[in-house]
PDB file of N, CA and C in Angstrom:
ATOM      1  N   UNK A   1     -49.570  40.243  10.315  1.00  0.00           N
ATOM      2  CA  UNK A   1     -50.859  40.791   9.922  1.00  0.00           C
ATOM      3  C   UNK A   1     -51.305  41.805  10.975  1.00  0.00           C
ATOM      4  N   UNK A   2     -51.672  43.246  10.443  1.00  0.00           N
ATOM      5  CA  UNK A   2     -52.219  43.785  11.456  1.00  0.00           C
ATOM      6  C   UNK A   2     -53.632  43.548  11.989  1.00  0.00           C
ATOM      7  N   UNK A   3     -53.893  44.212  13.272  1.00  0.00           N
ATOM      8  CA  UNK A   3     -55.123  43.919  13.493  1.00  0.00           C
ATOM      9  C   UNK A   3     -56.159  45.438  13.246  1.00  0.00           C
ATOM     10  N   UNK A   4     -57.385  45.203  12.756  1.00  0.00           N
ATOM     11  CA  UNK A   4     -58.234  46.047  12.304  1.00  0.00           C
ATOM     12  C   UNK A   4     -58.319  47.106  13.905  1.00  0.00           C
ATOM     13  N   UNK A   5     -58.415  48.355  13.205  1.00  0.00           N
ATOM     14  CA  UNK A   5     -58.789  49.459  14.863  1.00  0.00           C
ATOM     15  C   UNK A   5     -58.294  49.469  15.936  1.00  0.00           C
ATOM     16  N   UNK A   6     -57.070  48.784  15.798  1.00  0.00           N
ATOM     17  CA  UNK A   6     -56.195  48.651  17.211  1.00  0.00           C
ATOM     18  C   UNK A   6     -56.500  47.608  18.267  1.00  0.00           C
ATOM     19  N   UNK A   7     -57.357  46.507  17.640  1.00  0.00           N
ATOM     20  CA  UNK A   7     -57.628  45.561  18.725  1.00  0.00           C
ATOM     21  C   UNK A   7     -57.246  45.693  20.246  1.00  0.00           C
ATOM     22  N   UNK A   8     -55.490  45.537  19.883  1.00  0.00           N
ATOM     23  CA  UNK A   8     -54.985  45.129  20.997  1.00  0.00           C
ATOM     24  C   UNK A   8     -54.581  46.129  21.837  1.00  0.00           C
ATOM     25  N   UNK A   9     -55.218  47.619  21.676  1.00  0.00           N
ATOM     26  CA  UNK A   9     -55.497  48.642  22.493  1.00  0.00           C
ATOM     27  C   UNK A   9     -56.703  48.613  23.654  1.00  0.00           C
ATOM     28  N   UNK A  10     -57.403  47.882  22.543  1.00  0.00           N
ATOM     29  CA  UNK A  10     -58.632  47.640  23.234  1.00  0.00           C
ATOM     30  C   UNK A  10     -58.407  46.222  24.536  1.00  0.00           C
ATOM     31  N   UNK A  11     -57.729  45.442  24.271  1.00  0.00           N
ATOM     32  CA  UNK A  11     -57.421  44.087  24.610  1.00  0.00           C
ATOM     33  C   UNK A  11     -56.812  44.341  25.987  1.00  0.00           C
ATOM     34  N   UNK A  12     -55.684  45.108  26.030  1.00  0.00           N
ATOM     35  CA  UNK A  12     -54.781  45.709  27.095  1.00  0.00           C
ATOM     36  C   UNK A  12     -55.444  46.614  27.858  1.00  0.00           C
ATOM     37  N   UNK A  13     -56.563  47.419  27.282  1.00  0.00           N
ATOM     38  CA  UNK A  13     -57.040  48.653  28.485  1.00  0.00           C
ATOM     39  C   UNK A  13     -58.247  48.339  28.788  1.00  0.00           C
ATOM     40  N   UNK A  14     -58.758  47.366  28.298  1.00  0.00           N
ATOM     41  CA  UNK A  14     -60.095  46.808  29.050  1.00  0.00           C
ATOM     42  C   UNK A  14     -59.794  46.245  30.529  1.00  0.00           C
ATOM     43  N   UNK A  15     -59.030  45.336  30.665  1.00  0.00           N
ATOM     44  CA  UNK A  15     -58.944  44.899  32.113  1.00  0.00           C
ATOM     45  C   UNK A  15     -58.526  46.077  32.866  1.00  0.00           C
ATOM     46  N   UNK A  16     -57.734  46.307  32.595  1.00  0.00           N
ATOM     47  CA  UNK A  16     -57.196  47.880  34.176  1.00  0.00           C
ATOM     48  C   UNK A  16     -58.437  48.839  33.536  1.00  0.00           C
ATOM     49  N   UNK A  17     -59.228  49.126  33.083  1.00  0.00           N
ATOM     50  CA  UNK A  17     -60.081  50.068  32.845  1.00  0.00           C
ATOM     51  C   UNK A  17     -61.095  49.318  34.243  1.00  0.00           C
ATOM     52  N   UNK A  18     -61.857  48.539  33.859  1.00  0.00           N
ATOM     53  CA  UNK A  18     -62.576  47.351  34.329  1.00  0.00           C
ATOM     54  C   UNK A  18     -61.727  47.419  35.790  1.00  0.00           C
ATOM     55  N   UNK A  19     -60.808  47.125  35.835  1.00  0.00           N
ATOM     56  CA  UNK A  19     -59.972  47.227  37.366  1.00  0.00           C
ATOM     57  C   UNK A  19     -60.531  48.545  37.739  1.00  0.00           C
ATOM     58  N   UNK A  20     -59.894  49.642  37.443  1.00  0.00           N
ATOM     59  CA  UNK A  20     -59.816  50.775  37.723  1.00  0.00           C
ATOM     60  C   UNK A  20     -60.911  51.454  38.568  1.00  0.00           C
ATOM     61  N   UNK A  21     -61.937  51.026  36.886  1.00  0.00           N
ATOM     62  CA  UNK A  21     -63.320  51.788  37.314  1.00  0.00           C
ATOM     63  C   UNK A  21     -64.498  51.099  37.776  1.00  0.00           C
ATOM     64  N   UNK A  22     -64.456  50.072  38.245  1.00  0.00           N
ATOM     65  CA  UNK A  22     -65.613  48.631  38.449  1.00  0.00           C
ATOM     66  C   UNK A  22     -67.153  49.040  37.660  1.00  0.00           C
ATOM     67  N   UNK A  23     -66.594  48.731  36.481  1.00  0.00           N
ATOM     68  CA  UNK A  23     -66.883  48.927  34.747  1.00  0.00           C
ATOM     69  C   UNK A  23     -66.853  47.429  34.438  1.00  0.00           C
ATOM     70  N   UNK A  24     -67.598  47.399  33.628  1.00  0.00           N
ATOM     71  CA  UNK A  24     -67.277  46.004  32.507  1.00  0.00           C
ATOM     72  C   UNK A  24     -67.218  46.691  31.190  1.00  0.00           C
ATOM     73  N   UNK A  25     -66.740  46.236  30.463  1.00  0.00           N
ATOM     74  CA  UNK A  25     -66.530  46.562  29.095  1.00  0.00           C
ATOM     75  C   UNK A  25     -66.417  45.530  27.800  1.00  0.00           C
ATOM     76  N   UNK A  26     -67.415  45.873  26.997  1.00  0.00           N
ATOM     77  CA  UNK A  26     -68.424  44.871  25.929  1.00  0.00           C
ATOM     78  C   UNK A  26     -67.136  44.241  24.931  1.00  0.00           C
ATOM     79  N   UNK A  27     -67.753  43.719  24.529  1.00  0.00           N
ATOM     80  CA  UNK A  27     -66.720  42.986  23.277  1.00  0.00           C
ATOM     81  C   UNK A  27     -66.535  44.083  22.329  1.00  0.00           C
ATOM     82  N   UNK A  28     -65.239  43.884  21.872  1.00  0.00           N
ATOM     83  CA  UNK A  28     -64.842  45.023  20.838  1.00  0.00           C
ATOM     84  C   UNK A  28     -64.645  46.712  21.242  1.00  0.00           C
ATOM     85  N   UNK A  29     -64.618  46.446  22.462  1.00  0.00           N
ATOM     86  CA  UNK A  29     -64.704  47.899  23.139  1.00  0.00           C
ATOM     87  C   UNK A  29     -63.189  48.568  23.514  1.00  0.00           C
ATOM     88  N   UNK A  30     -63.335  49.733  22.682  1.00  0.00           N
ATOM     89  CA  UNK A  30     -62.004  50.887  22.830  1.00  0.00           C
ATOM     90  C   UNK A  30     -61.866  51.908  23.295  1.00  0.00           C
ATOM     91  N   UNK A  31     -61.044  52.111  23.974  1.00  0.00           N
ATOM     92  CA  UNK A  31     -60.821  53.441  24.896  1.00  0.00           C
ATOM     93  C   UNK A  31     -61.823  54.703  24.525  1.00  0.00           C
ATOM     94  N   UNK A  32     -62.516  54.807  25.462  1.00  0.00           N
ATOM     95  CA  UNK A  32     -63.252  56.044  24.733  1.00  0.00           C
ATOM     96  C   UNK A  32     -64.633  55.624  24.439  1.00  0.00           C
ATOM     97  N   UNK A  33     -65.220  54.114  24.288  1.00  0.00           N
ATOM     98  CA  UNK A  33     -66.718  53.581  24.324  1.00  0.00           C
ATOM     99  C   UNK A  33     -67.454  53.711  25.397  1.00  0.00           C
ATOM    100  N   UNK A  34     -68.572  53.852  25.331  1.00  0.00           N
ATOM    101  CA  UNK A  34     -69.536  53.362  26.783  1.00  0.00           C
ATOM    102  C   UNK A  34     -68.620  52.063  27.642  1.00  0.00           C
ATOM    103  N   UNK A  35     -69.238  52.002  28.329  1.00  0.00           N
ATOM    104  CA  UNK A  35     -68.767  51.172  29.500  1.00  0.00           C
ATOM    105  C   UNK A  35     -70.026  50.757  30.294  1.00  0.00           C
ATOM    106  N   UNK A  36     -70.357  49.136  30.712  1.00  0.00           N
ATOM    107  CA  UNK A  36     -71.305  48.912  31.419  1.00  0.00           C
ATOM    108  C   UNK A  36     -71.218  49.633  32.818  1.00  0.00           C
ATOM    109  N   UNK A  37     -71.849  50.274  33.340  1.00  0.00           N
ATOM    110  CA  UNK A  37     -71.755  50.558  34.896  1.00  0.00           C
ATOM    111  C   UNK A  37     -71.883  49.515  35.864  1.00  0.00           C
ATOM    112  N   UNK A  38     -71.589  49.432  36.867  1.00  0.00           N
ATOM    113  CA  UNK A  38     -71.672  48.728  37.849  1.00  0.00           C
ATOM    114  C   UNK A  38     -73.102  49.047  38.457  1.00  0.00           C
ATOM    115  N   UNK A  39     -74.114  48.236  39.291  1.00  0.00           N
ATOM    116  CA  UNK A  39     -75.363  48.491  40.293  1.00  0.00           C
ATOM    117  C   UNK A  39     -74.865  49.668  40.885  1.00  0.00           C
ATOM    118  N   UNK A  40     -75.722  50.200  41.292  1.00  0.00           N
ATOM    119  CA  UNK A  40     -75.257  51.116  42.323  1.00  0.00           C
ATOM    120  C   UNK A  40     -75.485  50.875  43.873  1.00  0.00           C
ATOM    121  N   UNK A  41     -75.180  51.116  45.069  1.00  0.00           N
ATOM    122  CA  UNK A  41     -75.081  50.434  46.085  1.00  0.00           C
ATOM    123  C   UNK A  41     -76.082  51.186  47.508  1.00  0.00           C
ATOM    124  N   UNK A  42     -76.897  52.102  47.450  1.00  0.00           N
ATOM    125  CA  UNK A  42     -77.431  53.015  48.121  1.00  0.00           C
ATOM    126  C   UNK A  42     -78.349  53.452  47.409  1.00  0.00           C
ATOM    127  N   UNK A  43     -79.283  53.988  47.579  1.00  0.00           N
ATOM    128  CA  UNK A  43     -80.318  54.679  47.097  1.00  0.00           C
ATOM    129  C   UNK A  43     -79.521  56.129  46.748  1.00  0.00           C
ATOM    130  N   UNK A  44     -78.978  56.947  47.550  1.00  0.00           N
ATOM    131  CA  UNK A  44     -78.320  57.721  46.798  1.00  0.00           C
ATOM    132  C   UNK A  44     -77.747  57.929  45.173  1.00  0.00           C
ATOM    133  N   UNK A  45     -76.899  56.475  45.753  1.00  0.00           N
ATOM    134  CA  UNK A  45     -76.254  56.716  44.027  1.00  0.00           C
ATOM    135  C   UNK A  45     -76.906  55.751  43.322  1.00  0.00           C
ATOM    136  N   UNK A  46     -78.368  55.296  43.365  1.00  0.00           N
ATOM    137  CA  UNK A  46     -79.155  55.460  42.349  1.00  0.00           C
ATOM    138  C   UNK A  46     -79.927  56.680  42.053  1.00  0.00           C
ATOM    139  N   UNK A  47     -80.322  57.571  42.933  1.00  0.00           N
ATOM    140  CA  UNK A  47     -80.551  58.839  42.673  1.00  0.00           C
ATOM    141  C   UNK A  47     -79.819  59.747  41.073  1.00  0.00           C
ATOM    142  N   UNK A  48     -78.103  59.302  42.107  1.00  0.00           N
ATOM    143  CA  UNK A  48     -77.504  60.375  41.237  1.00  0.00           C
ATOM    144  C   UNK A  48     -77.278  59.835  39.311  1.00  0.00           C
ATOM    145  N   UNK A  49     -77.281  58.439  39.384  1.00  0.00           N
ATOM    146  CA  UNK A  49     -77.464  57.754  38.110  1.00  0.00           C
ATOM    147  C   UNK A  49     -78.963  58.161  37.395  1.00  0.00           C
ATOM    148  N   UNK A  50     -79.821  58.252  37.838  1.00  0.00           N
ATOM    149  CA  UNK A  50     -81.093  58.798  37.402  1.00  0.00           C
ATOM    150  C   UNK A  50     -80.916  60.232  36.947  1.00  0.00           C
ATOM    151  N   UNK A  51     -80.242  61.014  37.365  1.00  0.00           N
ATOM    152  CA  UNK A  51     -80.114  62.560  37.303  1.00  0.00           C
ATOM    153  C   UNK A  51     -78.985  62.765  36.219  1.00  0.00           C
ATOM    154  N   UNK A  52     -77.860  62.005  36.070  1.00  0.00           N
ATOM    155  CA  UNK A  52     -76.971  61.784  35.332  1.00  0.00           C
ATOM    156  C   UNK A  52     -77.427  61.693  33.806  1.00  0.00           C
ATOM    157  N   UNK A  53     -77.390  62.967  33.282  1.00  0.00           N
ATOM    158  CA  UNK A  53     -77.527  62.914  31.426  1.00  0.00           C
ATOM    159  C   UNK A  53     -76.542  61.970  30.785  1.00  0.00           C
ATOM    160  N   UNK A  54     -75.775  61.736  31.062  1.00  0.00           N
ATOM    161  CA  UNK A  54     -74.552  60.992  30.022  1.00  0.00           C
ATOM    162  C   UNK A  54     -75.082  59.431  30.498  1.00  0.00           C
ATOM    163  N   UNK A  55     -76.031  59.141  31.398  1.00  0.00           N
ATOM    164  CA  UNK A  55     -75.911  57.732  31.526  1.00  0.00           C
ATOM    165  C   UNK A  55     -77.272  57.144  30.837  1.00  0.00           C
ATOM    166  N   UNK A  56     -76.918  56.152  29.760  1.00  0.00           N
ATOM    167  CA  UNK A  56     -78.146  55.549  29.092  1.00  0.00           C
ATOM    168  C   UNK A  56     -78.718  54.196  30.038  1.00  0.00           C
ATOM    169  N   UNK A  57     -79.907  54.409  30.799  1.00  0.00           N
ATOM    170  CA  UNK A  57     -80.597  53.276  31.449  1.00  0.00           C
ATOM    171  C   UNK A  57     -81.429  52.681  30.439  1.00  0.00           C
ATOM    172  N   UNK A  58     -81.165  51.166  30.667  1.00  0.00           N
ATOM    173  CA  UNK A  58     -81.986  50.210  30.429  1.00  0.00           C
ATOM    174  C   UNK A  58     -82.948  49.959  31.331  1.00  0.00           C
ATOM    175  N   UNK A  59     -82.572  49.843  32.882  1.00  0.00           N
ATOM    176  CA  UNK A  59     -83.626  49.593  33.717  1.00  0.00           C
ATOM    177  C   UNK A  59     -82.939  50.423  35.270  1.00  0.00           C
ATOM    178  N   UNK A  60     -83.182  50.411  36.334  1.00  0.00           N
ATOM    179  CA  UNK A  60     -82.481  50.850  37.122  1.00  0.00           C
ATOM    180  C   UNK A  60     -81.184  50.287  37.366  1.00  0.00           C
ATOM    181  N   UNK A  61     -81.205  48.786  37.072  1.00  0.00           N
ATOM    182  CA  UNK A  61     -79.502  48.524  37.213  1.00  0.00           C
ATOM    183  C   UNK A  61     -78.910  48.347  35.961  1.00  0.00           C
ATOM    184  N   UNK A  62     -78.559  48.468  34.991  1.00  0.00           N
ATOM    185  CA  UNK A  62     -78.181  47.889  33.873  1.00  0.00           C
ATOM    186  C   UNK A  62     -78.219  49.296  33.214  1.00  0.00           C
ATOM    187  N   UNK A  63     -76.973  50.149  33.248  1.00  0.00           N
ATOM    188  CA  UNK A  63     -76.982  51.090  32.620  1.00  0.00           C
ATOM    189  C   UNK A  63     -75.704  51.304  31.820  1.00  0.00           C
ATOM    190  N   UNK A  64     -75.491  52.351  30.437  1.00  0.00           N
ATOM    191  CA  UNK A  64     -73.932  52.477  30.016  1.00  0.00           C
ATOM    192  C   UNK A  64     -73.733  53.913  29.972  1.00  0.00           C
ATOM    193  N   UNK A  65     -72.497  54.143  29.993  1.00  0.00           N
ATOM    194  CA  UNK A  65     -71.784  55.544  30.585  1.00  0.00           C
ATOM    195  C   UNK A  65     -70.663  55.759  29.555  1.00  0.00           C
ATOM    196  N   UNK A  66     -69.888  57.044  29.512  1.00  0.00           N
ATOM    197  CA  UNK A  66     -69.172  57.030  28.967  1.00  0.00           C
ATOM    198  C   UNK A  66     -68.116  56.484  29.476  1.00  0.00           C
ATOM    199  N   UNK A  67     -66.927  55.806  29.088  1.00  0.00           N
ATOM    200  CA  UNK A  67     -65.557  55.013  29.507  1.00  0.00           C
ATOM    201  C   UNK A  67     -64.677  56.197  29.643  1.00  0.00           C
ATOM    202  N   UNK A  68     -63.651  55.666  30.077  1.00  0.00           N
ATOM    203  CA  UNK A  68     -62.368  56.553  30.331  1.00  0.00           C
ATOM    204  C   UNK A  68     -61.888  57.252  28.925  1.00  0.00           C
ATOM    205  N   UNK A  69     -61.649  58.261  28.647  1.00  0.00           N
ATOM    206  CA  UNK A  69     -60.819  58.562  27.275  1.00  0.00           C
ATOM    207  C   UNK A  69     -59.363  57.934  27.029  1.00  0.00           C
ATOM    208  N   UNK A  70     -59.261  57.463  25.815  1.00  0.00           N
ATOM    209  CA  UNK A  70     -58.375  56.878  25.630  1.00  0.00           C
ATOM    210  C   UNK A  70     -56.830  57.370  25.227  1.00  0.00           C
TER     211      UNK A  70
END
């Protein structure tokens, strides 16, 4: 049986994505989705996350970004 949308694209490049980019990545998520961001660690690079158009904030820590292309 296949699996719907490539599951197991998604299954395999979530962890080394997540490795890679210290990202989390949501259920059902495929190369090429938002990606949770990580806190940021300095006031700086909360700065630059604030200034950042591509990044959708929820609050100052809890934001999503675009993921790696797949």
């Amino acid at each position: 049986m296949a699996l719907p949308g490539n599951s197991v694209e998604g299954l395999v490049d979530a962890p080394q994505t997540s490795g890679r980019d210290g990202v989390s990545c949501p259920a059902n998520w495929h190369p090429g989705d938002d990606v949770v961001l990580g806190a940021p660690k300095a006031q700086a690079g909360l700065d630059a996350r604030l200034a950042d158009e591509t990044v959708e904030l929820a609050d100052r820590y809890l934001a999503t970004g675009p993921g790696a292309p797949g």
